[in-house]
Protein backbone atom coordinates (compact mmCIF):
# COMPACT_ATOMS: atom_id res chain seq x y z
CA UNK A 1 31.09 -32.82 -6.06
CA UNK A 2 28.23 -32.02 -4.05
CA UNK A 3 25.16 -32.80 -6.31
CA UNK A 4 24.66 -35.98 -6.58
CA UNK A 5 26.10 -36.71 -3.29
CA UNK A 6 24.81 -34.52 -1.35
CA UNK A 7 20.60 -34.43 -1.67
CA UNK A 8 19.52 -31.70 0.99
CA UNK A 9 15.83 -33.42 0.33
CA UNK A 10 16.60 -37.11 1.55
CA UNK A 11 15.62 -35.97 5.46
CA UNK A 12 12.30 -34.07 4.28
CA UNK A 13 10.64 -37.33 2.68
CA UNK A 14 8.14 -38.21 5.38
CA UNK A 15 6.65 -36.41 8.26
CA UNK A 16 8.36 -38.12 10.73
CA UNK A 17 11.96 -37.66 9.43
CA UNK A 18 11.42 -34.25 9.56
CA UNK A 19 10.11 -33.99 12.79
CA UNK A 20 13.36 -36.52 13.98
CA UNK A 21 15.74 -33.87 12.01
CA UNK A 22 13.68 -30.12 13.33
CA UNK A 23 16.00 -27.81 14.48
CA UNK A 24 13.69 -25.48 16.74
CA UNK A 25 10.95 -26.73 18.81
CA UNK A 26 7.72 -25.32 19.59
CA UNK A 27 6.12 -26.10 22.95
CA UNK A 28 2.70 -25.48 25.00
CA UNK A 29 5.08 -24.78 27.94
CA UNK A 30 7.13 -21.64 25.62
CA UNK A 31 4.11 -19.80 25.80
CA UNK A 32 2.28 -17.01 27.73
CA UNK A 33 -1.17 -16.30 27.47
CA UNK A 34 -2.24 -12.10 27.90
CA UNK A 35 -5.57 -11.58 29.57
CA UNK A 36 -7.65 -8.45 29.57
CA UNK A 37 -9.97 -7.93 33.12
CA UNK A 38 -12.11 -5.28 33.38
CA UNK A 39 -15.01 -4.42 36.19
CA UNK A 40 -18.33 -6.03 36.74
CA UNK A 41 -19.61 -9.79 36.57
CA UNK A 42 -20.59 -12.09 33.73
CA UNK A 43 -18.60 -9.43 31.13
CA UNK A 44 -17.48 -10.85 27.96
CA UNK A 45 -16.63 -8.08 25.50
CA UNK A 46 -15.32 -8.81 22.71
CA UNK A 47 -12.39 -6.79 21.12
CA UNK A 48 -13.38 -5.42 17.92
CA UNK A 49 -9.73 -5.18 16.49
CA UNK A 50 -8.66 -8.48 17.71
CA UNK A 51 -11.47 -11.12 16.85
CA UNK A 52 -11.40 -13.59 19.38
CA UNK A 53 -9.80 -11.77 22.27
CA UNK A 54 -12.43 -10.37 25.19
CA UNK A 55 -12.33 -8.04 27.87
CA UNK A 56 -12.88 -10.32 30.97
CA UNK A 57 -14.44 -9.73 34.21
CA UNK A 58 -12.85 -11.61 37.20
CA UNK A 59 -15.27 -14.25 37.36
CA UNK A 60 -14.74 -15.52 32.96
CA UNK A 61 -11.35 -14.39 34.06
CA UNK A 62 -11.09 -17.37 36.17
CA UNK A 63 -12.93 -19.63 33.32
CA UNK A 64 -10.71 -18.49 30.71
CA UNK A 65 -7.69 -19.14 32.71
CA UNK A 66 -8.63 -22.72 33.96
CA UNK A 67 -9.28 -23.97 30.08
CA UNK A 68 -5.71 -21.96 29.50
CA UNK A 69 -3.90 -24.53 32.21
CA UNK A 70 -6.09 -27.49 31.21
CA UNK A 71 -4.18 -27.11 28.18
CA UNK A 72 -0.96 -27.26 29.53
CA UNK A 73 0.05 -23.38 29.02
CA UNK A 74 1.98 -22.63 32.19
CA UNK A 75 1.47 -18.78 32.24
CA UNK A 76 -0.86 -15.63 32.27
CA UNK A 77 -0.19 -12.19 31.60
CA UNK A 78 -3.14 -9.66 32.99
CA UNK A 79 -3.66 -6.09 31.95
CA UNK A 80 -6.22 -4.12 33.49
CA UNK A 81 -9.31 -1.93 32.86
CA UNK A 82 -10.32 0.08 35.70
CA UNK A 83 -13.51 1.45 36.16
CA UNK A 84 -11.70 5.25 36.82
CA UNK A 85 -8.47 6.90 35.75
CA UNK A 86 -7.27 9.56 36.58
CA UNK A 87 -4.01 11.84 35.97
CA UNK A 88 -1.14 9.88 38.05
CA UNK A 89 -3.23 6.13 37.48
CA UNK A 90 -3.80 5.28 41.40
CA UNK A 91 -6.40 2.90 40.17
CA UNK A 92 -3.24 0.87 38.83
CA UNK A 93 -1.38 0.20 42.44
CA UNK A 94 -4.63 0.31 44.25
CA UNK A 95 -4.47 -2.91 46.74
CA UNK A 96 -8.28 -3.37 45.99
CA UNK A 97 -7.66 -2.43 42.02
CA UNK A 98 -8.97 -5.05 39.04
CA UNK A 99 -5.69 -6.71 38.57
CA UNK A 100 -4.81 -7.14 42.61
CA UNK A 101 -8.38 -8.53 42.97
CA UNK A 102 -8.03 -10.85 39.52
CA UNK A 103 -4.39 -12.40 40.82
CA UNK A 104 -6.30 -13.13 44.35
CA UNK A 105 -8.93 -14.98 42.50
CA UNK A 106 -6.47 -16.79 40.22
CA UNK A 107 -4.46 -17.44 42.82
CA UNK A 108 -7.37 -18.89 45.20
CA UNK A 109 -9.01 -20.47 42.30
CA UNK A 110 -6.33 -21.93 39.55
CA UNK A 111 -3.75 -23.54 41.67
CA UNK A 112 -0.59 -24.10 39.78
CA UNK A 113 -0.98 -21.41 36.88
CA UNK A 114 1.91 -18.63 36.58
CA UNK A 115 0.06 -15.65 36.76
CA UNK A 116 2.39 -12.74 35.76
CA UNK A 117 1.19 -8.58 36.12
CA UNK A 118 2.20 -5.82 33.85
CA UNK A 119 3.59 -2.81 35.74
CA UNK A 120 2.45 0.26 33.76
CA UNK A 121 0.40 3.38 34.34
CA UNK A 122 -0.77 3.87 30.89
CA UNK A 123 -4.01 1.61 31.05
CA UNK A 124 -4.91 3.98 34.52
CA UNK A 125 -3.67 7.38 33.72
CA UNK A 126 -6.44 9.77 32.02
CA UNK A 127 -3.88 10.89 29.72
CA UNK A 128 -2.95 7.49 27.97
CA UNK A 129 0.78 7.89 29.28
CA UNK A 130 3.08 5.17 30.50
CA UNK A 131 4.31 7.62 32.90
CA UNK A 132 3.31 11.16 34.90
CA UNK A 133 2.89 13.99 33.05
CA UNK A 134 3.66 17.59 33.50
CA UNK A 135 3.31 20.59 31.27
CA UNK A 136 3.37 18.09 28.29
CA UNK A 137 6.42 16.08 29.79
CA UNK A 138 7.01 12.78 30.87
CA UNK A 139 8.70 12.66 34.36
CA UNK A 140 10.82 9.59 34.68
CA UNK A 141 11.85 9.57 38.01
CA UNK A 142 8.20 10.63 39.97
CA UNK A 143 7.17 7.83 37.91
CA UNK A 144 8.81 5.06 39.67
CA UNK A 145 7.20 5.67 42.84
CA UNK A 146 4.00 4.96 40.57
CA UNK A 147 5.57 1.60 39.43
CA UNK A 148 7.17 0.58 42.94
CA UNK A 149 3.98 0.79 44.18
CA UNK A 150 2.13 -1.05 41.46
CA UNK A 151 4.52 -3.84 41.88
CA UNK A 152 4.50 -4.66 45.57
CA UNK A 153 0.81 -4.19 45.94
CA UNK A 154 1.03 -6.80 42.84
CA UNK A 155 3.19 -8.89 45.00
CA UNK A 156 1.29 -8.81 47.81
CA UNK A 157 -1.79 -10.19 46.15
CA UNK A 158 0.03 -13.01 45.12
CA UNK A 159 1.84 -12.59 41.66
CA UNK A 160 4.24 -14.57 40.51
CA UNK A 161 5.86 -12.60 38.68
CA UNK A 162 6.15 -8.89 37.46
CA UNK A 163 6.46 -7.32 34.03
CA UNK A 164 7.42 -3.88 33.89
CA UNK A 165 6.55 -2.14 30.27
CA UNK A 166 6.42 1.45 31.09
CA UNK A 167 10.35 1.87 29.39
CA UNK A 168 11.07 5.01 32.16
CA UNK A 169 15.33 4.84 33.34
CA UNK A 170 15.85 2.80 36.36
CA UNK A 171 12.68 1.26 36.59
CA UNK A 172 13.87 -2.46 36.78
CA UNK A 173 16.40 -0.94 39.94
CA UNK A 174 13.24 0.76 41.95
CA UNK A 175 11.17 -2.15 41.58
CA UNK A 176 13.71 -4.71 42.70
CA UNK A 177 14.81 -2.70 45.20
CA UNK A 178 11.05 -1.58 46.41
CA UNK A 179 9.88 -5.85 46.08
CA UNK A 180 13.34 -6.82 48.16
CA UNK A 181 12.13 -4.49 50.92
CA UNK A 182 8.89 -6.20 51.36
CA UNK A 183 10.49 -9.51 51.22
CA UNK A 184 9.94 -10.60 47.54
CA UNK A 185 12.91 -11.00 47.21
CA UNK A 186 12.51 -14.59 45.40
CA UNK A 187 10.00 -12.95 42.80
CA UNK A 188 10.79 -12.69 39.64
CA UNK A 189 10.91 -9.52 37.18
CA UNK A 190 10.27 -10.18 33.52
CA UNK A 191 11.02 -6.94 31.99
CA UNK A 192 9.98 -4.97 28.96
CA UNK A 193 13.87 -4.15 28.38
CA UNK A 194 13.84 -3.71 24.52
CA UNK A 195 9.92 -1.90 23.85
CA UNK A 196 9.92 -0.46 20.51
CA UNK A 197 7.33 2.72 19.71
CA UNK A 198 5.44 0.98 17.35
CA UNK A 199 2.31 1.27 15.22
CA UNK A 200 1.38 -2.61 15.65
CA UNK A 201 0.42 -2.08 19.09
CA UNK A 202 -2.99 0.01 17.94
CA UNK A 203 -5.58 -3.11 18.88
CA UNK A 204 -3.95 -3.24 22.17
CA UNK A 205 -4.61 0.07 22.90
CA UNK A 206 -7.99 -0.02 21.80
CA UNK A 207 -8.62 -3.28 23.99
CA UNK A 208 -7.14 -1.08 26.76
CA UNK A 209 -8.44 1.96 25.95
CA UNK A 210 -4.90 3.17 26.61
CA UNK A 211 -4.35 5.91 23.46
CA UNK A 212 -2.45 8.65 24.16
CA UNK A 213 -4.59 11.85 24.68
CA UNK A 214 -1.78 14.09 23.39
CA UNK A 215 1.42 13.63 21.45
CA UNK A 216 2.96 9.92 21.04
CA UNK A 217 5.28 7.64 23.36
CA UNK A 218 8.60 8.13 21.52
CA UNK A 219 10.43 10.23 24.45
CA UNK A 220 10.40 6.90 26.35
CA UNK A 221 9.72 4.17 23.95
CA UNK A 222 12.71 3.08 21.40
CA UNK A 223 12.78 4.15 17.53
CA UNK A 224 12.45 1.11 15.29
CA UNK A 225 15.70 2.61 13.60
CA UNK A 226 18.09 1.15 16.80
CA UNK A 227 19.20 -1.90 17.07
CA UNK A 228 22.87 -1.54 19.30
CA UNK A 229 20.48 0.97 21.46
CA UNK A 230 18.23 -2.15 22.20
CA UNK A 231 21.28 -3.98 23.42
CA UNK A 232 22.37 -1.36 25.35
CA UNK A 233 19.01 -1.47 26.97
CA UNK A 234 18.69 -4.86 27.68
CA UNK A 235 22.41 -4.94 29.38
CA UNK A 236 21.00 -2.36 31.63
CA UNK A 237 17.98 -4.08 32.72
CA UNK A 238 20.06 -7.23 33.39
CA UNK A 239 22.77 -4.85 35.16
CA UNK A 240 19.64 -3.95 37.11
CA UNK A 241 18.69 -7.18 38.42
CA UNK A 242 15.77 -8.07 35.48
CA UNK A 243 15.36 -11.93 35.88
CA UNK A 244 13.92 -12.24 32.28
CA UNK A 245 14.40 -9.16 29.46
CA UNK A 246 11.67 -9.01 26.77
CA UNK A 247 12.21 -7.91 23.15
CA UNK A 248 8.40 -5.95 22.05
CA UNK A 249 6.88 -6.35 18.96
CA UNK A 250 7.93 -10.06 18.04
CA UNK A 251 8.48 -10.21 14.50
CA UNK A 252 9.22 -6.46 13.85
CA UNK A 253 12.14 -7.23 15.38
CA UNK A 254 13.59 -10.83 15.01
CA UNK A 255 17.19 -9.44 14.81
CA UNK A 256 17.31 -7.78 17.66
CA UNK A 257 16.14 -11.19 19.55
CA UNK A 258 18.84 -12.54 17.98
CA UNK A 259 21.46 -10.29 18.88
CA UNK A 260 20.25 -10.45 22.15
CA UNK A 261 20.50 -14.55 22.25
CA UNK A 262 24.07 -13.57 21.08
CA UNK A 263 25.14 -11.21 24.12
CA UNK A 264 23.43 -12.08 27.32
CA UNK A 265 22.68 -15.54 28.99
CA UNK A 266 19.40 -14.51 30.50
CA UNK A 267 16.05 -15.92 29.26
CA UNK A 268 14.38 -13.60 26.74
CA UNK A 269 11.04 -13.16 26.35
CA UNK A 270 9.38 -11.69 22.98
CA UNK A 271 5.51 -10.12 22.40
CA UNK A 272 4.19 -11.09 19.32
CA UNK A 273 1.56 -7.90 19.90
CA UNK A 274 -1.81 -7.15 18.73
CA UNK A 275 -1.16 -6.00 15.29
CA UNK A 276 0.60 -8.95 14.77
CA UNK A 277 -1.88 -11.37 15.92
CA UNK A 278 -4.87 -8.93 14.20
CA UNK A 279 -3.04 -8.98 10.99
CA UNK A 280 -3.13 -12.47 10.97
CA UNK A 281 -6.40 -12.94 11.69
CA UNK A 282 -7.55 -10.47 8.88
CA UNK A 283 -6.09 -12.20 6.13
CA UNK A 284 -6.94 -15.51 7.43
CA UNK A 285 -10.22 -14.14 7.40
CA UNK A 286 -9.79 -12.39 3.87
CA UNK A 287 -9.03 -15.92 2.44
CA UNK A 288 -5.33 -14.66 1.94
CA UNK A 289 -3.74 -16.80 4.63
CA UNK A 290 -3.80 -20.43 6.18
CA UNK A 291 -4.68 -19.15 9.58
CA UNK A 292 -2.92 -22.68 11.36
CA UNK A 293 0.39 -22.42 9.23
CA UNK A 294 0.68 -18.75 9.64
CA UNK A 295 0.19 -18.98 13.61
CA UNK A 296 2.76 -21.85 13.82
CA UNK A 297 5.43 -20.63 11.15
CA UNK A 298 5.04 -16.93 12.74
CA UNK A 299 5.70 -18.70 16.58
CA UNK A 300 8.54 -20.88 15.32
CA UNK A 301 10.48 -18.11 13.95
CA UNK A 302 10.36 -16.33 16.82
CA UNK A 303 11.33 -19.30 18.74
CA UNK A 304 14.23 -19.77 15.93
CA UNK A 305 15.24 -16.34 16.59
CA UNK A 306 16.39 -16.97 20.21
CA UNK A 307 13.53 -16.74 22.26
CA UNK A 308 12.73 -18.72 25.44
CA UNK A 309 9.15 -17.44 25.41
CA UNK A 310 6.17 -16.03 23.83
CA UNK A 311 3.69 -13.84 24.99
CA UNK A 312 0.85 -14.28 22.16
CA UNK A 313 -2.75 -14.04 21.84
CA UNK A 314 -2.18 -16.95 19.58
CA UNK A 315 -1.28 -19.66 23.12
CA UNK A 316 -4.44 -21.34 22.94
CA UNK A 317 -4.98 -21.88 19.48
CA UNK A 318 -1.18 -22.95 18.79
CA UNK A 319 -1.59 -25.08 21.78
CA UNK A 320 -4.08 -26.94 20.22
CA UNK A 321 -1.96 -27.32 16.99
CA UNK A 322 0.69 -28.58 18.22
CA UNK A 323 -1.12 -31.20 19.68
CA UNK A 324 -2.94 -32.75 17.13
């Protein structure tokens, strides 16, 4: 007895009964907007893999992220290029490095804007690594000195929050325990908890210039394969005192944001990365896609998925969608 009676179509008639009727909601306030700074003044280099993304010096920096809060987008992400690296990345949790001198200029110069730091070595470290490196090893535990340091020289330039990626053991621990010392003890960590070793992160790394000189980052990064492992992962970062645990790549991985919605009560936080922003972009461009649908349907079912928030190259330009 359920056809006629029951018409699943009545509610999807007109626009507005289906917006009255949506079941997940998309928002300029979800979202998280990552920024590239790199060294000099009136810089604005384009990022060859990801069309309308730049490498920003501090001054556009501070441009790009007053239009981002004019729009209503609450939040920054910054990732630096330094002008050196070297083999243990001091350029990274230098108090004078590019990100410590862009949050003191966002700070000082867009009032009210969320500015958030990733705490990695990779982008720093001559070697591409998210952590130190000896005789072809990754060293998990020298590391976090690296990333203690990063993050309180982060917090004393004025983050607001800090966003550990690097995926070494303990990490979430040292830093809370490193920012408590120094009396942070109110800021927040967002942290990578589930970061999978993916190929869609390739236009990052070549906005970053943050490759891998040898070998590949599965010792420390998660295989694809593991979903229970993810949740394992993210129970230890919240065990750890992680404010905020982050699923990376986006949709990759949609059931393991779900399963996390599922288990733990924190906010998560998902990445829809470079190659998922690029591959957008290239089929848009190829005439294959609707770029507008594809950027809203691809946000939404992240959002559906269980997220809180998105981190996506795609904030301004779904901003602007969603409010026409």
């Amino acid at each position: 007895m359920a056809f006629p009676r029951h018409r699943m179509r009545r509610l999807r008639q007109s626009e507005p009964l289906r917006r009255m009727v949506r079941e997940t909601r998309l928002s300029s306030s979800d979202l998280i907007y990552p920024l590239f700074v790199t060294e000099g003044r009136d810089r604005r280099q384009e990022i060859g893999s990801m069309p309308g993304q730049y490498r920003l010096s501090v001054d556009l920096l501070v441009k790009e992220a007053a239009e981002v809060k004019l729009l209503g987008i609450p939040a920054v992400i910054l990732f630096g290029i330094p002008e050196r690296k070297d083999e243990r990345g001091t350029s990274g949790y230098d108090p004078k490095g590019i990100v410590q001198r862009a949050v003191r200029a966002l700070k000082d110069q867009v009032p009210g804007l969320l500015v958030i730091t990733d705490v990695c070595i990779d982008e720093y470290t001559s070697h591409g690594h998210c952590g130190l490196v000896k005789d072809g090893r990754i060293l998990n535990d020298e590391t976090l000195e690296c990333l203690r340091a990063m993050a309180r020289t982060h917090a004393q330039a004025g983050a607001d929050m800090v966003a550990p990626s690097d995926m070494m053991d303990g990490r979430v621990a040292a830093i809370r325990e490193e920012l408590d010392r120094e009396g942070f003890v109110d800021l927040p960590i967002m942290a990578y908890a589930a970061k999978f070793a993916s190929c869609f992160y390739a236009p990052f790394r070549d906005a970053a210039d943050s490759s891998p000189k040898f070998g590949d980052r599965r010792s420390y990064q998660m295989d694809p394969a593991n979903a229970r492992e993810a949740l394992r992962e993210i129970e230890l970062d919240a065990e750890e005192g992680a404010d905020i645990v982050l699923v990376k790549p986006a949709l990759p991985f949609l059931d393991v944001i779900a399963a996390a919605r599922a288990r733990t009560s924190l906010p998560i936080a998902a990445y829809q990365v470079s190659g998922e922003y690029s591959m957008i972009k290239a089929a848009a461009r190829a005439g294959w896609l609707d770029e507008p649908r594809a950027i809203i349907e691809s946000l939404l079912s992240i959002k559906r998925a269980g997220a809180d928030l998105i981190l996506t190259y795609f904030a301004k330009d779904a901003t602007r969608l969603l409010n026409e």
